[in-house]
Structures are given as structure tokens and as C-alpha cells.
Protein backbone atom coordinates (compact mmCIF):
# COMPACT_ATOMS: atom_id res chain seq x y z
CA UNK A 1 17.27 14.40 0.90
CA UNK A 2 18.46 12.18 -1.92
CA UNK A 3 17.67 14.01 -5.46
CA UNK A 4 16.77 11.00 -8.18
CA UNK A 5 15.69 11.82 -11.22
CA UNK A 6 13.39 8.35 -12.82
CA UNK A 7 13.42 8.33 -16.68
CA UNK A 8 10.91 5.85 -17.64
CA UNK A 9 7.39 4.73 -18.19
CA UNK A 10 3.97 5.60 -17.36
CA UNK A 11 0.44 4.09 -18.08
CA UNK A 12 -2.98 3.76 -17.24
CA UNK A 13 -3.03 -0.37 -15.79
CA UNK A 14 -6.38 -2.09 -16.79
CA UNK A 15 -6.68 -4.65 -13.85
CA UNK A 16 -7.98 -8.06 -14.01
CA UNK A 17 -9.39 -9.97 -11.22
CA UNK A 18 -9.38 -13.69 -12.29
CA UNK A 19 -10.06 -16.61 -10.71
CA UNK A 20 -7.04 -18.21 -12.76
CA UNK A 21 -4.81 -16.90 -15.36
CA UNK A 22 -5.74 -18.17 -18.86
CA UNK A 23 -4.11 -20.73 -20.66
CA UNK A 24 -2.71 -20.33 -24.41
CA UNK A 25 -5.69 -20.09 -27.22
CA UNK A 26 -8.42 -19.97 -23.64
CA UNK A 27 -11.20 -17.52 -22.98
CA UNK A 28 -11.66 -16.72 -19.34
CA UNK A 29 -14.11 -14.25 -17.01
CA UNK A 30 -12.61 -11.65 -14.88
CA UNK A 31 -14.35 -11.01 -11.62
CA UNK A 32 -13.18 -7.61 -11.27
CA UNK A 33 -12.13 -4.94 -13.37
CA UNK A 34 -10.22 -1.45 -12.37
CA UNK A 35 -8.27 1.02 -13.76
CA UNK A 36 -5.09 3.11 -12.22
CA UNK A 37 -2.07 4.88 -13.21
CA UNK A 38 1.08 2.67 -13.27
CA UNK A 39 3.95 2.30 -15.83
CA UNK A 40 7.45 1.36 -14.25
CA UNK A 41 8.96 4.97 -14.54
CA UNK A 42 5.85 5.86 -12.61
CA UNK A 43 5.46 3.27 -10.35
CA UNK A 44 9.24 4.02 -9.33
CA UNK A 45 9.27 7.41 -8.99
CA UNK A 46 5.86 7.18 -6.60
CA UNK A 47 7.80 4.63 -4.55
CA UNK A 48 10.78 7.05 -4.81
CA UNK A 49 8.88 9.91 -3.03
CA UNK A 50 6.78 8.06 -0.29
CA UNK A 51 9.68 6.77 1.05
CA UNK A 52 11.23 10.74 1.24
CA UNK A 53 13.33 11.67 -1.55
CA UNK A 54 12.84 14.55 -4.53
CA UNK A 55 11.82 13.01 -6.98
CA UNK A 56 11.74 14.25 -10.71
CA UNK A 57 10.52 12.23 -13.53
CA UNK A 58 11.17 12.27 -17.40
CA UNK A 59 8.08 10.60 -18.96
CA UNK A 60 6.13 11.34 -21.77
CA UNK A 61 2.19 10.89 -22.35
CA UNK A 62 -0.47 11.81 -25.19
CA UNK A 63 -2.96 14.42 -25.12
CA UNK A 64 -5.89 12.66 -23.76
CA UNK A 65 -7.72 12.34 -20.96
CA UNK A 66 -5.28 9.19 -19.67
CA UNK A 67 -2.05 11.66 -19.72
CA UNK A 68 -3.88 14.75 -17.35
CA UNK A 69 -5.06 11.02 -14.80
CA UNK A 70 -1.26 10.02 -15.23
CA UNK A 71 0.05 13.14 -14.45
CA UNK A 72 -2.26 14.50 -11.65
CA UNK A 73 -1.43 11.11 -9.86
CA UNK A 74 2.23 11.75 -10.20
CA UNK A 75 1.47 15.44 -8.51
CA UNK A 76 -0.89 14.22 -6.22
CA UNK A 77 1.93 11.84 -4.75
CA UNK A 78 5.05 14.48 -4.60
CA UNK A 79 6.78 13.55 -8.13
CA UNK A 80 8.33 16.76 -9.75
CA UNK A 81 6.86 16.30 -13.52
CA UNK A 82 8.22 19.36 -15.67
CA UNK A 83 9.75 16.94 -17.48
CA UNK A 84 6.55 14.82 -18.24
CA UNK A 85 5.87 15.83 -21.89
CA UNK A 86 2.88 15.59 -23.72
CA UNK A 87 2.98 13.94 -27.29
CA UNK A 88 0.34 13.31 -30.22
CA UNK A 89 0.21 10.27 -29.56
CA UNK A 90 -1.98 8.08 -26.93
CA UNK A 91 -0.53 7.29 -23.55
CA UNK A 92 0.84 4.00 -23.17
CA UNK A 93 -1.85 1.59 -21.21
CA UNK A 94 -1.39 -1.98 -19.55
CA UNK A 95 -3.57 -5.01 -19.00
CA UNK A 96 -2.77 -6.51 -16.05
CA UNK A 97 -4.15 -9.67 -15.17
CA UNK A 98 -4.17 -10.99 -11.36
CA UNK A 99 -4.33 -14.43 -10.10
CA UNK A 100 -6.15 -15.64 -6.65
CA UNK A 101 -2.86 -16.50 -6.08
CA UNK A 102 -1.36 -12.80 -6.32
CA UNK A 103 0.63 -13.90 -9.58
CA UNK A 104 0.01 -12.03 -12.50
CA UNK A 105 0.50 -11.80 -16.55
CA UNK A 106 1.30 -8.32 -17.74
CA UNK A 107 0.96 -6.87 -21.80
CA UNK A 108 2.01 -3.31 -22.70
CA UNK A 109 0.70 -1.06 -25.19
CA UNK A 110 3.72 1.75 -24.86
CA UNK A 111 1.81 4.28 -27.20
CA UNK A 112 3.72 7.94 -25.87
CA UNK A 113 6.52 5.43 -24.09
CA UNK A 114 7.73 4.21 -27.58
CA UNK A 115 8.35 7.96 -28.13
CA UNK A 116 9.99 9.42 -25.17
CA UNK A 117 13.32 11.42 -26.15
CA UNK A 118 16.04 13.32 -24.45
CA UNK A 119 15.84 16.17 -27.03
CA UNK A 120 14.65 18.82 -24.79
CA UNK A 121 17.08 21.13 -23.02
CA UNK A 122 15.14 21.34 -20.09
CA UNK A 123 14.92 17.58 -20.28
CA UNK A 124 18.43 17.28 -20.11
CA UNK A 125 18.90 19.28 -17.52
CA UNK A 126 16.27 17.57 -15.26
CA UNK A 127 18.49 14.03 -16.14
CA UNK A 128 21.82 15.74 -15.27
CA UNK A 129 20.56 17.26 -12.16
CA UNK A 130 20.30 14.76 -9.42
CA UNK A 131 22.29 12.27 -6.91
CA UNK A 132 20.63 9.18 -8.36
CA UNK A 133 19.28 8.34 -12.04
CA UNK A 134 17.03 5.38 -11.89
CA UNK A 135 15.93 3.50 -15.05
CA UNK A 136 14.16 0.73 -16.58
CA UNK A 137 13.57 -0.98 -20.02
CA UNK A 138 10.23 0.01 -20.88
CA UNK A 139 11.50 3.33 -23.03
CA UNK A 140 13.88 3.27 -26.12
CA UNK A 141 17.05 1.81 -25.41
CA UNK A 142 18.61 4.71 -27.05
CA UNK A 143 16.59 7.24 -24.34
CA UNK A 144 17.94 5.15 -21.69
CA UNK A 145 21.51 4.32 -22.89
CA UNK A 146 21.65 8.68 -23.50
CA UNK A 147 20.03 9.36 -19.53
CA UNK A 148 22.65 6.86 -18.12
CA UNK A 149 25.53 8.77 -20.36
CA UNK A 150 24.62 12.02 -19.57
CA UNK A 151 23.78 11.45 -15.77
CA UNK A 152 27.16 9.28 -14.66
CA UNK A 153 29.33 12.41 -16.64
CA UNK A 154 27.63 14.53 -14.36
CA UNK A 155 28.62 12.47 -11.50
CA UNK A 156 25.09 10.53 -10.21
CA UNK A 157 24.78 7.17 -9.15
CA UNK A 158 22.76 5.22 -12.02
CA UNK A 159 21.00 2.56 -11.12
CA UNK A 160 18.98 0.40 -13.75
CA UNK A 161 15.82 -1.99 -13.66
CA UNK A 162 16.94 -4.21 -16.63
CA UNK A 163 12.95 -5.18 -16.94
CA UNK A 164 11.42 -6.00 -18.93
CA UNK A 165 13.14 -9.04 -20.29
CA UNK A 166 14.35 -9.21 -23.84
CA UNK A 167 16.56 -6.01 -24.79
CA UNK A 168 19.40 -6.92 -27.40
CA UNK A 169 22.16 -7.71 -25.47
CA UNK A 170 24.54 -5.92 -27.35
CA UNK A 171 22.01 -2.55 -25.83
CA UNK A 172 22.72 -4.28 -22.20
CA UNK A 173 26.23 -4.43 -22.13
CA UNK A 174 26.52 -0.69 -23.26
CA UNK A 175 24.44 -0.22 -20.60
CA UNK A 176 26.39 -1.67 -18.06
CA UNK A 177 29.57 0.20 -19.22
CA UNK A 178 27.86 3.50 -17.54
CA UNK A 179 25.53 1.80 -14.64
CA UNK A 180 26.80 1.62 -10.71
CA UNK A 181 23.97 -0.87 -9.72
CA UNK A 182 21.84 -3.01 -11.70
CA UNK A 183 18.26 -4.36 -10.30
CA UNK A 184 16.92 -7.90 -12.13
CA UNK A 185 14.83 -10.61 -10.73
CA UNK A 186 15.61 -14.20 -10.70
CA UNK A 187 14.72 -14.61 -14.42
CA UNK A 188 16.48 -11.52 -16.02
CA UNK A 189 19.36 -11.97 -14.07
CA UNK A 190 19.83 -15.68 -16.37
CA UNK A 191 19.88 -13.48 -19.14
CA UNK A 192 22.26 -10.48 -17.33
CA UNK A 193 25.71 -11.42 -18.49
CA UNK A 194 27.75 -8.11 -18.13
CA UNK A 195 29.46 -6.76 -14.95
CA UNK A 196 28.80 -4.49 -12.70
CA UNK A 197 29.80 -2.76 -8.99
CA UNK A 198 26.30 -3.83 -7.96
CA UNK A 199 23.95 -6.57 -8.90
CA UNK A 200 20.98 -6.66 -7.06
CA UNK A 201 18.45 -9.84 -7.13
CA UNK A 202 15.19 -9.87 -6.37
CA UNK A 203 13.62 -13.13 -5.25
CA UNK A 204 9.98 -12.50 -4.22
CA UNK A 205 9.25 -13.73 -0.80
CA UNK A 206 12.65 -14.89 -0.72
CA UNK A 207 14.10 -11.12 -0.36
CA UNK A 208 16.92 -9.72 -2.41
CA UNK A 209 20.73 -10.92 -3.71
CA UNK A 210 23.26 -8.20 -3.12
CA UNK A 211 26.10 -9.29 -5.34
CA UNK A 212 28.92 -7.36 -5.57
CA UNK A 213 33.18 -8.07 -6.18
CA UNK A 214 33.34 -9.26 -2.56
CA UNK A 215 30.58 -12.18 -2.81
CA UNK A 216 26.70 -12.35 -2.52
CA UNK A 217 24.42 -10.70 0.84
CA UNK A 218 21.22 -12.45 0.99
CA UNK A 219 18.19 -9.59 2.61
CA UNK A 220 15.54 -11.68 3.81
CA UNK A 221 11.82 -10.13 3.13
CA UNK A 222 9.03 -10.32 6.33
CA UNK A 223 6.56 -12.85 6.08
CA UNK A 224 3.10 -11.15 4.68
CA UNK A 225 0.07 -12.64 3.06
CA UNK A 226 0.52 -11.42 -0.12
CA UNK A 227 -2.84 -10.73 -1.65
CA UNK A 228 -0.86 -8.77 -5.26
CA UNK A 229 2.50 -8.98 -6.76
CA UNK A 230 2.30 -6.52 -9.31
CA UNK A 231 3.91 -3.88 -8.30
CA UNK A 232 6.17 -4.95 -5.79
CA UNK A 233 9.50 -5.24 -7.72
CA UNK A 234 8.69 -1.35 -9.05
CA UNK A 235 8.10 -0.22 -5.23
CA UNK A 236 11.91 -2.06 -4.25
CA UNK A 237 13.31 -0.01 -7.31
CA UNK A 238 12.32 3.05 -5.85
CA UNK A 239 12.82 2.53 -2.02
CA UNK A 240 16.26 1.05 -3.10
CA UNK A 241 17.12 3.98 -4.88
CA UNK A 242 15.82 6.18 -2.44
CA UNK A 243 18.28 5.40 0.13
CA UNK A 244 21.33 4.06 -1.78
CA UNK A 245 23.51 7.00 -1.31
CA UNK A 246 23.20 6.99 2.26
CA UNK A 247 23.67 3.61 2.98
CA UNK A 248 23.02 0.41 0.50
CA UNK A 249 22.53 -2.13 3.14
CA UNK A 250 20.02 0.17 5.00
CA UNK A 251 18.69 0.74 1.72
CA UNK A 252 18.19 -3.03 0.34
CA UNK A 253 16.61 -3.81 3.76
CA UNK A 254 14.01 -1.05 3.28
CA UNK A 255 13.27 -2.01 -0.33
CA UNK A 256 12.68 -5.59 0.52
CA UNK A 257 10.36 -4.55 3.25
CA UNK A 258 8.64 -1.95 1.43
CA UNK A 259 8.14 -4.55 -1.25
CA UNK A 260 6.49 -7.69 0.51
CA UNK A 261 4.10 -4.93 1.67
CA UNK A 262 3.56 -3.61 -1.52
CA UNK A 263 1.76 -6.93 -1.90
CA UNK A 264 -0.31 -6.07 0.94
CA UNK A 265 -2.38 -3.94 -1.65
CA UNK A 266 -4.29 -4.52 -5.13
CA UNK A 267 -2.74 -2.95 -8.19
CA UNK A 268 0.38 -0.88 -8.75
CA UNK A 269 -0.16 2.51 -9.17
CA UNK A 270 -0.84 2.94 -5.28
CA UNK A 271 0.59 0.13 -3.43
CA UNK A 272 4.11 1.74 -2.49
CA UNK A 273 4.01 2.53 1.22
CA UNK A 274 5.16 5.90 2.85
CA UNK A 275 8.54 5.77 4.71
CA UNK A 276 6.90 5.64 8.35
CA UNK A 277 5.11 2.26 6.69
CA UNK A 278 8.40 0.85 6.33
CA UNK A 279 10.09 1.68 9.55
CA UNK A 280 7.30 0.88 11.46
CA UNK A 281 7.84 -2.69 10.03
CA UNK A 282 11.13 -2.76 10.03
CA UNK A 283 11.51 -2.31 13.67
């Protein structure tokens, strides 16, 4: 069983039902409203363990009542979360707003997120101990560029989720001096510039990129009706790293499957499906 260790975000999502998405300067009525855990580091790490690795996560949340929700979810759904510290300062929350269409407009308050440090022993020793390290953008740069550092000299795989868009670039390319595989979608990647052994591209009902020294693999994705796109790039973050160290084309084929039916289902928090999900639709 692969042994990843996610260092990123976690929120509580605020989720919008709207008939359309509003326009600049508009004022539009939702017609539904929920709430559920989510983040990127979280929504990873989820994906991570339903699809049947150990999972560990290095997060941090605030002292209220959204951090014990955030962190009984991770529990509840087999993420190790020793490393999940608890900060005076307020979780980080989302607003999420969903089209009819399944697209969707995101805005993140990173409260705890902004805060999240390696300075912890234990914390450390949570990042150097696994097979994969698997990050995203939604922490300090200096957190992440420090997990990547510390994980590769200790011989993992690091794999990063350059999302959110908008990172100095200077911060990406010393990031992809210490990262094996690099996961963007079709508008980050304009804006990834730096090489790497592994670029992978995710195109939304179009399936993935693989691009690598030797030329590009396109991985087509099953045809669903996708009802949600939220949280499907998190849930082929986690499925991808998941299986990577066993085999990478096995691997991308899971994580575009998982993904298109991560769309299958409303929100993010809970819309990764469990590994007999995916086989059963691979075939």
C-alpha cells in the first residue's frame, strides 16, 4: 500500500446552487445552499484513501467548531491527521458557486491555510515519511517549496497540483527543481514554463495529457453526465497519486475515471469514489 503524505489545504465549502453564474457588478439568487468540508489538501488526501492508500495529511485549522467538522471528516474517511494542527486563527472556508451547467466560480478565504508551517518535529517527520508527497498551491509557497525539499532528500516521489493559478514564477521554477510529476489543467499549464520528468494535463471531459521527454499520451475520460465539476480535478490528484508508484499509466487511467465520476456527485468534500467505484467502471 502506497504511503503519501498530502500537505495542503482544508476548508469548510459554502455551496451555491445557481441557476447561472453572476456576471461582474450582478446580484443573483441561489436555489440551494450547503455546506461540507473541502480544501484541496483535503479533498486530495480523501481521494487518496478511497482509492486504498495510507494516507497522512499536514493541514492546519482554527479552534472552532469548522476545524473539529474538518477534521472528523478527514477521520471518518481513513486520512491519518496527527499532523492536522490547530491554530488561533479561523479555518479557512470557500464559496463555491455551481452552475446548471456543472461549471463553477470558486473564492477562498485561507484563514488557518495562510498559516500552515513545517516547524513541528513531528510535522517533519510525517512529510519525510512516505512513498509519495502530494501538494498544491493553496498553502505558503515557502511550506510547500520546504515539504517538496525535505520529502525528495528522503527519497519520495513528489508530485505537485500547481493550482491555483497565479504563484510567482520565480516560486514555480524552484519548485520544479525538486518535483517528479507536476499536475495542471489546460489553463495553468499556459502559465507552467519549467521542466519536469512528468507533466500531467488535465482536460475535463477530454481526459488527461501525459507529457513526458518521450512525447505526449492522451487518457481518454468515460462519457458521464456530469451534474458538478468541482471537485473533480482534486479527486484525479489523489487517485493519480495513489497509484503512481506502481504503475503511472494504470494510475492516469484510474484518475481520469475516478474524476468524470467525481462529477457524478454535488460538492467536493464527498464526491471521490472508493477504489471498487473505479474498477467497476473501468472494466
Amino acid at each position: 500500500m502506497t504511503r503519501i503524505t498530502v500537505v495542503g489545504s482544508v476548508n469548510m465549502d459554502l455551496v451555491f446552487g445557481m441557476t447561472e453564474l453572476p456576471a461582474p457588478g450582478a446580484t443573483v439568487l441561489a436555489s440551494s445552499l450547503h455546506s461540507e468540508p473541502g480544501g484541496k489538501g483535503g479533498n486530495q488526501a480523501v481521494a487518496a484513501a478511497r482509492a486504498g492508500a495510507n494516507v497522512r495529511l499536514v493541514a492546519a485549522i482554527g479552534p472552532d467548531a469548522t476545524g473539529a467538522v474538518l477534521r472528523k471528516h478527514l477521520q471518518g474517511n481513513g486520512v491519518g491527521v496527527d499532523a492536522v494542527v490547530s491554530l488561533s486563527v479561523p479555518s479557512g472556508t470557500a464559496a463555491i458557486m455551481v452552475g446548471t451547467s456543472a461549471e463553477n466560480m470558486i473564492v477562498v478565504a485561507p484563514g488557518a491555510n495562510a498559516h500552515l508551517t513545517l516547524d513541528s518535529p513531528h510535522v517533519r517527520a510525517v512529510v519525510a515519511d512516505c512513498d509519495v508527497l502530494l501538494l498544491q498551491l493553496e498553502i505558503p509557497s515557502a511550506t510547500a517549496l520546504a515539504a517538496a525539499r525535505l520529502a525528495k532528500a528522503s527519497g519520495a516521489t513528489v508530485m505537485l497540483n500547481a493550482s491555483p493559478a497565479g504563484t510567482e514564477p520565480g516560486v514555480l521554477a524552484t519548485l520544479a527543481a525538486v518535483t517528479d510529476v507536476v499536475i495542471v489543467n489546460e489553463t495553468e499549464a499556459q502559465q507552467w514554463h519549467w521542466p519536469v520528468p512528468h507533466l500531467v494535463i488535465t482536460r475535463g471531459a477530454d481526459g488527461a495529457v501525459h507529457r513526458t521527454a518521450d512525447g505526449d499520451t492522451e487518457v481518454a475520460a468515460p462519457e458521464v453526465e456530469a451534474i458538478d465539476s468541482t471537485g473533480a480535478g482534486d479527486v484525479f490528484a489523489g487517485v493519480l497519486a495513489a497509484g503512481w508508484r506502481q504503475d503511472p499509466s494504470h494510475a492516469l487511467r484510474r484518475a481520469v475515471t475516478a474524476g468524470a465520476l467525481a462529477t457524478l456527485v454535488p460538492g467536493a468534500g464527498n464526491c471521490a469514489p472508493y477504489d471498487e467505484a473505479i474498477e467497476d467502471a473501468l472494466g
